[in-house]
C-alpha atoms as a PDB file:
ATOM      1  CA  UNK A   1       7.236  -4.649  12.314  1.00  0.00           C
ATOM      2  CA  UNK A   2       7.515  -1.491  10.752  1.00  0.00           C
ATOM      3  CA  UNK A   3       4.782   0.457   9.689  1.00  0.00           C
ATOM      4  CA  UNK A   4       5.732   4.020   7.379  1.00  0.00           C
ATOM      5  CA  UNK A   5       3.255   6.218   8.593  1.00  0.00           C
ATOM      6  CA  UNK A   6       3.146   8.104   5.167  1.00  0.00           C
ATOM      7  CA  UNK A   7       2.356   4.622   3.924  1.00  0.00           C
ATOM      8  CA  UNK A   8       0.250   2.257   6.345  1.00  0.00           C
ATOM      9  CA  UNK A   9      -1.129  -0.177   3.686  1.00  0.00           C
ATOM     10  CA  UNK A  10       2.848  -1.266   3.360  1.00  0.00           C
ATOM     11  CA  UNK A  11       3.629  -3.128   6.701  1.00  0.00           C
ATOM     12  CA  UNK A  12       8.037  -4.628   6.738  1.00  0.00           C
ATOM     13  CA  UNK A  13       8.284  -7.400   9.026  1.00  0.00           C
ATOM     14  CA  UNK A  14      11.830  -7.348   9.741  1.00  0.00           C
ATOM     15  CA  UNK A  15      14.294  -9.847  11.572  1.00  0.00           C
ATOM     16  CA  UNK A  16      12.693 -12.369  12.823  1.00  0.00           C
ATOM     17  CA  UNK A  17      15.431 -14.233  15.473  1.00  0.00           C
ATOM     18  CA  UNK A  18      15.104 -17.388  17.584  1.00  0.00           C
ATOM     19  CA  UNK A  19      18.246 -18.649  19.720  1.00  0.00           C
ATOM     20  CA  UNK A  20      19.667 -21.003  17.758  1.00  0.00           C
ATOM     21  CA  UNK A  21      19.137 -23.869  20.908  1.00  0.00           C
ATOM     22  CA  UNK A  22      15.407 -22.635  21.029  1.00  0.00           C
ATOM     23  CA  UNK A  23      14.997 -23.776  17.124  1.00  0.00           C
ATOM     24  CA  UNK A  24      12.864 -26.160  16.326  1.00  0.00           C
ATOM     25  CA  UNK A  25       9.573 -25.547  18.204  1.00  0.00           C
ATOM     26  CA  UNK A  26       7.965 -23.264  15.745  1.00  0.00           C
ATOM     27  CA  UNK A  27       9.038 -20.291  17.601  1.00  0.00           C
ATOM     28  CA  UNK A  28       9.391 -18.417  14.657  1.00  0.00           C
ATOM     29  CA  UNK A  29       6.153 -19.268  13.132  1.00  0.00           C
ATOM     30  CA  UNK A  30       4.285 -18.265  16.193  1.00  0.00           C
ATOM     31  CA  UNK A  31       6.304 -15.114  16.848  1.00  0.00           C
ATOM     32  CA  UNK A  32       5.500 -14.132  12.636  1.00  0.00           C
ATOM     33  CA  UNK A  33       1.642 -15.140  13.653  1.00  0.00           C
ATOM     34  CA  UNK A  34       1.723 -12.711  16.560  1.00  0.00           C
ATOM     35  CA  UNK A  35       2.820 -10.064  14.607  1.00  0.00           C
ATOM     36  CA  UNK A  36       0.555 -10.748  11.751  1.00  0.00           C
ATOM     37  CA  UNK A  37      -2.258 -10.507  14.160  1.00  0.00           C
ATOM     38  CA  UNK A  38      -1.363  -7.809  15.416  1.00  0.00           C
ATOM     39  CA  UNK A  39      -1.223  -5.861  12.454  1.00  0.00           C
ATOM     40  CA  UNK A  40      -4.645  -6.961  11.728  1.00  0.00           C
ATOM     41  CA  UNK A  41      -5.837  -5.379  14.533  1.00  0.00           C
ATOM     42  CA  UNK A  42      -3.812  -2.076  14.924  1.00  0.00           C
ATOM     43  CA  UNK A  43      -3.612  -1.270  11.185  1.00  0.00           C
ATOM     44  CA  UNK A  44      -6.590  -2.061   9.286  1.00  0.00           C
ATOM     45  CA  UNK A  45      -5.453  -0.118   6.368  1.00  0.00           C
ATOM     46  CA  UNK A  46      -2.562  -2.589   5.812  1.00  0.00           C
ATOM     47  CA  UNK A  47      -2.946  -4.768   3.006  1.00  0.00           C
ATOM     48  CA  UNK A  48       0.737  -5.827   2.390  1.00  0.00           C
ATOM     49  CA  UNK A  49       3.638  -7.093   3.978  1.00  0.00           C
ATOM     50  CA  UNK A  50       6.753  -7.488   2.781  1.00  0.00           C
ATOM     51  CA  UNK A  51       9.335  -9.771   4.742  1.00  0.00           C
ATOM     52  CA  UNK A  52      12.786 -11.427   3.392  1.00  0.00           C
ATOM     53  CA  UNK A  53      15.333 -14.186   4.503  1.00  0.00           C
ATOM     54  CA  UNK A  54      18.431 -15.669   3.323  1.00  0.00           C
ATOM     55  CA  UNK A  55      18.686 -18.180   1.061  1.00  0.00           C
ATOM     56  CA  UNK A  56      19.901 -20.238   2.742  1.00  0.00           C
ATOM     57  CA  UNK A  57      17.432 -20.382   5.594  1.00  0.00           C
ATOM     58  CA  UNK A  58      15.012 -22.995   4.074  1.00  0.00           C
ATOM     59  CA  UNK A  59      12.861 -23.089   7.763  1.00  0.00           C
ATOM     60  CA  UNK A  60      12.194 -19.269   7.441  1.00  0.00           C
ATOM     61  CA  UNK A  61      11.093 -19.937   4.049  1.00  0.00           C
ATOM     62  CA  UNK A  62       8.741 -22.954   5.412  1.00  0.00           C
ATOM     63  CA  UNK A  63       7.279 -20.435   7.826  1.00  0.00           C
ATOM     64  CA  UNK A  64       6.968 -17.880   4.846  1.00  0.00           C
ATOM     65  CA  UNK A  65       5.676 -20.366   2.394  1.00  0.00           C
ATOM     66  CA  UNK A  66       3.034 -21.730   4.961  1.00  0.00           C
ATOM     67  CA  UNK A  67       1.465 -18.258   6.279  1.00  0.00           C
ATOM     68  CA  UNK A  68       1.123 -17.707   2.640  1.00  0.00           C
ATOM     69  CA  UNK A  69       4.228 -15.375   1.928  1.00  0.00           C
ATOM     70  CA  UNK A  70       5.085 -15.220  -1.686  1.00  0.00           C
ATOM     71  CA  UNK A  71       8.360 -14.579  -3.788  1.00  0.00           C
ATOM     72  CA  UNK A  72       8.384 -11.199  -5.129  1.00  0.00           C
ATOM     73  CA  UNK A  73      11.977 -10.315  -5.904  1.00  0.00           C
ATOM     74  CA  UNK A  74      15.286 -11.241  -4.715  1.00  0.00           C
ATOM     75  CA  UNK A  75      17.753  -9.092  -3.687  1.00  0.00           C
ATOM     76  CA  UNK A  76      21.655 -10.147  -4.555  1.00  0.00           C
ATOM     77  CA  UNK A  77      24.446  -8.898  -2.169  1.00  0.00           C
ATOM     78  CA  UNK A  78      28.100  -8.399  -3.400  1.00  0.00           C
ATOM     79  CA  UNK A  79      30.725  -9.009  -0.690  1.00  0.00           C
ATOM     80  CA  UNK A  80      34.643  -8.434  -0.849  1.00  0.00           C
ATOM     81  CA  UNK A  81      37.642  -9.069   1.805  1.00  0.00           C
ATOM     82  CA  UNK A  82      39.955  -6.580   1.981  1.00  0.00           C
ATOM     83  CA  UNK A  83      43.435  -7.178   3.287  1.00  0.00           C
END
């Protein structure tokens, strides 16, 4: 979690990694609950927080869409080989 300190009420819940053999179990739910929890109780002034994922990764975006996580943008990246 990160928590700007000029900006409390804005909370980024960053990577959120299980093993890929660990998958499955709802790790990553519970670990995102923790955290939300958390937040509740060591920044009360937080009233948003803003998390992404891949595309591609529809169980993160179960997890997301079941804690209550909505879309608010989507962010494009461009990628080229070289050589």
């Amino acid at each position: 979690m990160g928590i700007p300190l000029a900006a409390p009420e804005r909370v980024y819940q960053w990577d959120t990694l299980v093993l890929k053999e660990h998958r499955g179990h709802r790790l990553g739910t519970l670990v995102k609950l923790a955290c939300l929890q958390r937040v509740a109780e060591e920044v009360p002034q937080a009233r948003v927080i803003s998390t992404w994922n891949a595309a591609e990764n529809a169980p993160m975006i179960r997890v997301n869409d079941a804690l209550g996580a909505r879309v608010n943008g989507q962010l494009v990246n461009w990628q080229k080989r070289l050589g």
